[in-house]
N, C-alpha and C. Protein backbone atom coordinates (compact mmCIF):
# COMPACT_ATOMS: atom_id res chain seq x y z
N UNK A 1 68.36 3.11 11.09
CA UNK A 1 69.69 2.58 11.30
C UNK A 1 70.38 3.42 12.38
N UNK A 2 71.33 2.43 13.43
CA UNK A 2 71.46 3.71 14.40
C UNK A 2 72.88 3.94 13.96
N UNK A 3 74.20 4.31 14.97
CA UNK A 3 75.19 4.16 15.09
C UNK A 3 76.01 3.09 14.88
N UNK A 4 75.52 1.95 16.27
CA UNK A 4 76.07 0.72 16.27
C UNK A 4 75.89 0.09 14.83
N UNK A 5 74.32 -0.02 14.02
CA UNK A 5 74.61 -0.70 12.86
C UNK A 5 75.35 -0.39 11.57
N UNK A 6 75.80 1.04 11.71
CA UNK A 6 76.73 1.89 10.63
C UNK A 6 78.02 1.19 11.07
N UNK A 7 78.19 1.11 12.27
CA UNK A 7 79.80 0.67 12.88
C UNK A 7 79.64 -0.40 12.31
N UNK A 8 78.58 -1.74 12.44
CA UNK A 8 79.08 -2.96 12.18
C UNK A 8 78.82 -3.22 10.69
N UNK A 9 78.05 -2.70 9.96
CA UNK A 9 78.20 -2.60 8.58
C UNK A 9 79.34 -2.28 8.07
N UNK A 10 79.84 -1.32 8.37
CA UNK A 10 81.15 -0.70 7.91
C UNK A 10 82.34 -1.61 8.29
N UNK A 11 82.24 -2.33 9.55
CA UNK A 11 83.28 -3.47 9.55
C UNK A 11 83.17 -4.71 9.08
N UNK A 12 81.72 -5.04 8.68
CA UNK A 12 81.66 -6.55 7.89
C UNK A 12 82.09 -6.52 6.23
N UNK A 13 82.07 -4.66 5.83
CA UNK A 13 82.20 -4.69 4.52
C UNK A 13 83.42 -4.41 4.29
N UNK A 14 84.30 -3.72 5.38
CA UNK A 14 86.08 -3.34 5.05
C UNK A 14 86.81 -4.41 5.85
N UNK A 15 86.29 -5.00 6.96
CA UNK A 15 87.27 -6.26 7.74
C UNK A 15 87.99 -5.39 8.64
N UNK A 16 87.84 -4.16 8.89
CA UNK A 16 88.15 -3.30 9.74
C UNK A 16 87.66 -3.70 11.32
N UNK A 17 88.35 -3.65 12.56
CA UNK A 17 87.73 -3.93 13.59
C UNK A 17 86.74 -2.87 14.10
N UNK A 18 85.77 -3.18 14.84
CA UNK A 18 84.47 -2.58 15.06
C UNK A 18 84.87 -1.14 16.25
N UNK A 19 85.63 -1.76 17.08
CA UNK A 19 86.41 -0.81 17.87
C UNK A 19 86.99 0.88 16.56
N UNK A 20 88.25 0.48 16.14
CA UNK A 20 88.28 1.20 15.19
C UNK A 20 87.41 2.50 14.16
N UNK A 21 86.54 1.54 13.72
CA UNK A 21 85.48 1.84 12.80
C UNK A 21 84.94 3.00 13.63
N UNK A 22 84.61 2.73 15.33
CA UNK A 22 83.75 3.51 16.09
C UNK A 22 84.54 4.51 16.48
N UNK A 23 85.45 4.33 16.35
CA UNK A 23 86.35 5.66 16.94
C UNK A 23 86.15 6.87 15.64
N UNK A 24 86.68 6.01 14.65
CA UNK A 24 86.52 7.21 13.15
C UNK A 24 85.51 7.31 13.21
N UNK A 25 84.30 6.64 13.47
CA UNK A 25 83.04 7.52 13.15
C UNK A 25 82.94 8.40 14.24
N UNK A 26 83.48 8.36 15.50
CA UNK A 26 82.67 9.25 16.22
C UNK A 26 83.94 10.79 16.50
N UNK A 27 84.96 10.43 15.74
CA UNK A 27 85.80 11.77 14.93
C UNK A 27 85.34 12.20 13.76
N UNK A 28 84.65 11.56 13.23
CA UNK A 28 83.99 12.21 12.07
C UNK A 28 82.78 13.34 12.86
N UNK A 29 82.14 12.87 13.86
CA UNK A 29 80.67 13.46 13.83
C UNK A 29 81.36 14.77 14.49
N UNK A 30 82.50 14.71 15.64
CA UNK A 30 82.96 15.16 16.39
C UNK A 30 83.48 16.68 15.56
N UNK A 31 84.23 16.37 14.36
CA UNK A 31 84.73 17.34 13.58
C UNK A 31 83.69 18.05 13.05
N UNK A 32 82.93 17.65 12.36
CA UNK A 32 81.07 18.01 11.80
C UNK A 32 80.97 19.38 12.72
N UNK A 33 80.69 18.53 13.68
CA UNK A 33 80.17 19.60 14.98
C UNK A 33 80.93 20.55 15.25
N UNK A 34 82.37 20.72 15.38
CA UNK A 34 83.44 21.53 15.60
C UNK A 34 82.96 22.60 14.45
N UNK A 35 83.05 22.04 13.22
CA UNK A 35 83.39 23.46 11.82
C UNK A 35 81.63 23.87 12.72
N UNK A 36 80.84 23.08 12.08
CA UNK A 36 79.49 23.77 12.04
C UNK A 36 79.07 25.21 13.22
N UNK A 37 79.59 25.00 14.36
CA UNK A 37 79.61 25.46 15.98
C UNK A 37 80.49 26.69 15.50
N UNK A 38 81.75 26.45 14.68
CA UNK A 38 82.53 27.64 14.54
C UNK A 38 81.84 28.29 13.06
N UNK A 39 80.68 27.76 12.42
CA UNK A 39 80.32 28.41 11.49
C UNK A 39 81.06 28.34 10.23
N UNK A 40 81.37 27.10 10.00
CA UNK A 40 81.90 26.56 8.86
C UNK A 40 80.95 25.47 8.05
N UNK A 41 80.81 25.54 6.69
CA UNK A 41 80.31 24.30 6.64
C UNK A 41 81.23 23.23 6.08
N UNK A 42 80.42 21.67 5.93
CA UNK A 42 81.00 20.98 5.56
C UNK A 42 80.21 20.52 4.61
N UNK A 43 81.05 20.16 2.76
CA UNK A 43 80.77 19.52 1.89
C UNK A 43 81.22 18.26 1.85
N UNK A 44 80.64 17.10 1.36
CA UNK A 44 81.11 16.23 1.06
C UNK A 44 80.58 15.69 0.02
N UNK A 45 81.14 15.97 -1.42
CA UNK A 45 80.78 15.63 -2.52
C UNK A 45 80.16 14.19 -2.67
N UNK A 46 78.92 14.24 -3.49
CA UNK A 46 78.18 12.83 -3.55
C UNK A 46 77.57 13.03 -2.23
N UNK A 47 77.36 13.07 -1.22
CA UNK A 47 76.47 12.96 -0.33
C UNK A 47 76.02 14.03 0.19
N UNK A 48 76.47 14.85 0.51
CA UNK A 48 75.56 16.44 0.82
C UNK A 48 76.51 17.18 1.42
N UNK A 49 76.05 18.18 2.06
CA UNK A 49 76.55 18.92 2.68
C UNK A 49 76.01 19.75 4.12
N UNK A 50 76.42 19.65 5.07
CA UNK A 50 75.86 20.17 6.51
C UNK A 50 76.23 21.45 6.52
N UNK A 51 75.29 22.12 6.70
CA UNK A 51 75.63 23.63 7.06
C UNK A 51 74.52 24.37 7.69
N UNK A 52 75.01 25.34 8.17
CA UNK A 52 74.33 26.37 8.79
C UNK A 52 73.69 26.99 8.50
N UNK A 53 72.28 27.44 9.32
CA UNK A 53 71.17 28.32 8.69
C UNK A 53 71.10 29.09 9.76
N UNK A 54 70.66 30.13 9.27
CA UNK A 54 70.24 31.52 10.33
C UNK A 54 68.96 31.76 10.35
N UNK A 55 68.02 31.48 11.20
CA UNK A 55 66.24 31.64 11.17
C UNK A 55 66.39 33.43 11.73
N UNK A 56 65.44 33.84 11.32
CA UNK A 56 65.34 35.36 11.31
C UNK A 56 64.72 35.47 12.97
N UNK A 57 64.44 36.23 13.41
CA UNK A 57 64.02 36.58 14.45
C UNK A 57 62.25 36.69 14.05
N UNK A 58 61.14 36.23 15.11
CA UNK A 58 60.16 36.27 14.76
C UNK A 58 59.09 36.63 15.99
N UNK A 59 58.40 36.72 16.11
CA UNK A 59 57.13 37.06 17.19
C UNK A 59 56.83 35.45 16.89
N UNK A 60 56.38 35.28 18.38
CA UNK A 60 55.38 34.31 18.92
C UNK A 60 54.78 34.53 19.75
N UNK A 61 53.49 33.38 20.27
CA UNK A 61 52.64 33.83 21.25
C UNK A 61 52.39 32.57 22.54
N UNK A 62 52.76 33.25 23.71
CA UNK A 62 52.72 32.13 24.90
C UNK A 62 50.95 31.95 25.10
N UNK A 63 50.38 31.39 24.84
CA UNK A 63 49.26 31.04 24.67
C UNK A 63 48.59 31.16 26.49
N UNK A 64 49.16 30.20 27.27
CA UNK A 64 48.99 29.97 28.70
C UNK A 64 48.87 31.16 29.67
N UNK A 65 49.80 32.40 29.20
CA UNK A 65 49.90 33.73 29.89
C UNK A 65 49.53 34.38 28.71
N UNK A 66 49.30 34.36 27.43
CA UNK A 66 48.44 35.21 26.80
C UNK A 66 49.01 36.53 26.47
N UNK A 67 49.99 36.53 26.13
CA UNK A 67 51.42 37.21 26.13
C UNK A 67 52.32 37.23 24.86
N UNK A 68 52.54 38.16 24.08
CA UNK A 68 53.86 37.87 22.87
C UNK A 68 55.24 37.73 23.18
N UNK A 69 56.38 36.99 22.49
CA UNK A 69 57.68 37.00 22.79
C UNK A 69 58.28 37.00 21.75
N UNK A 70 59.34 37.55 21.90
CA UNK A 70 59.84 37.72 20.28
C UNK A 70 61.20 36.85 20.41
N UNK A 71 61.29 35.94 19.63
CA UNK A 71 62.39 34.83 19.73
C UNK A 71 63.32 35.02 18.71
N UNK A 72 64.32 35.63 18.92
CA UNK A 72 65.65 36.19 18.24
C UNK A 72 66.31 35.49 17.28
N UNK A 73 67.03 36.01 16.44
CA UNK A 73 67.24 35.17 15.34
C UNK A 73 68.54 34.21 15.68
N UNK A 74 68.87 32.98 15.24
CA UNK A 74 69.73 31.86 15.84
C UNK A 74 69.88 31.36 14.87
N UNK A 75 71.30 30.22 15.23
CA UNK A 75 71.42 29.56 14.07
C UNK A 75 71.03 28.36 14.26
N UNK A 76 70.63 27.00 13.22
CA UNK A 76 70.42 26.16 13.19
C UNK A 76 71.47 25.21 12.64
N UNK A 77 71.52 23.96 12.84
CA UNK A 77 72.54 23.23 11.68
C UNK A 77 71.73 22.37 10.53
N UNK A 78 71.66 22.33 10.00
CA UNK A 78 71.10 21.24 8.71
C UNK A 78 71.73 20.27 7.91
N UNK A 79 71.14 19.94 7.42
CA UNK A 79 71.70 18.81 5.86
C UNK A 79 71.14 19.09 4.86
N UNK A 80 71.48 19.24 4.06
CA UNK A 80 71.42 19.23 2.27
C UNK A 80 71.81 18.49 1.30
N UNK A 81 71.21 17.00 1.00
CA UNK A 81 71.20 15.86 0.52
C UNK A 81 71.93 16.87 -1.37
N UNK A 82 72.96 15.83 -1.62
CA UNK A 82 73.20 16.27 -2.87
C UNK A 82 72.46 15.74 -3.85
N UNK A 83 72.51 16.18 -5.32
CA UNK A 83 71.65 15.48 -5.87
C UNK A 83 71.99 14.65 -6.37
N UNK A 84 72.87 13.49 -6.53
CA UNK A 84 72.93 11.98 -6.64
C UNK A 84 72.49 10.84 -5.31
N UNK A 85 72.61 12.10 -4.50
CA UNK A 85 72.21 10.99 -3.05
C UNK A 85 70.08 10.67 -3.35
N UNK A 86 70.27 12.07 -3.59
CA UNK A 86 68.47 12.55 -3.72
C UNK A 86 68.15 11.21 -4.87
N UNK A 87 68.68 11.26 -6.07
CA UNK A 87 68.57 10.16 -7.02
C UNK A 87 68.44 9.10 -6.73
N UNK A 88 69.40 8.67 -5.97
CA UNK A 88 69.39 7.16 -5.62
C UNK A 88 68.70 7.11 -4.40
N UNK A 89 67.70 7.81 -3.24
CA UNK A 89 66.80 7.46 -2.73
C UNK A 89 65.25 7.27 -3.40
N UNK A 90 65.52 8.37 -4.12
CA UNK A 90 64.16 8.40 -5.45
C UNK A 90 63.74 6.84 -5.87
C-alpha cells in the first residue's frame, strides 16, 4: 500500500477531501521525523511506537582493498509494532 492509497482510503472512509487528508498525513510523517532526528520517540498507543536505536560501533572488512574499517556507532530509526497491532496481523 503506498501513500496515495492511505490518502484515498482515508477519504472514502471519513468523506474528508483527498487534498486535506494528504496534507495531515504528510504533517504527520513530517513531525515523526522531527522528534525522532531530535531523539525523541514517538508512541502511539494500539499501533506501535517509532524510536530510536543506537548500533554500537563495529569492525568490518572492505573486501576489494582487503582492508578493515571500523564503522562508528550511529543511530538508526525503527518501529515497534504494539502488541494488539502484532495480534491482529497474526
Amino acid at each position: 500500500m503506498t501513500k496515495a492509497d492511505i490518502v484515498s482510503e482515508i477519504s472514502k472512509s471519513t468523506g474528508i477531501d483527498k487534498a486535506s487528508v494528504l496534507e495531515t498525513l504528510e504533517k504527520f510523517m513530517e513531525t515523526v521525523k522531527d522528534s525522532l532526528a531530535s531523539g525523541e520517540n514517538v508512541y502511539l498507543r494500539g499501533f506501535g511506537s517509532f524510536i530510536v536505536k543506537t548500533r554500537s560501533q563495529k569492525t568490518a572488512r572492505n573486501i576489494s582493498k582487503n582492508t578493515t574499517i571500523i564503522i562508528p556507532e550511529h543511530k538508526i530509526p525503527a518501529f515497534k509494532p504494539a502488541k494488539v497491532f502484532m495480534e491482529q496481523v497474526k
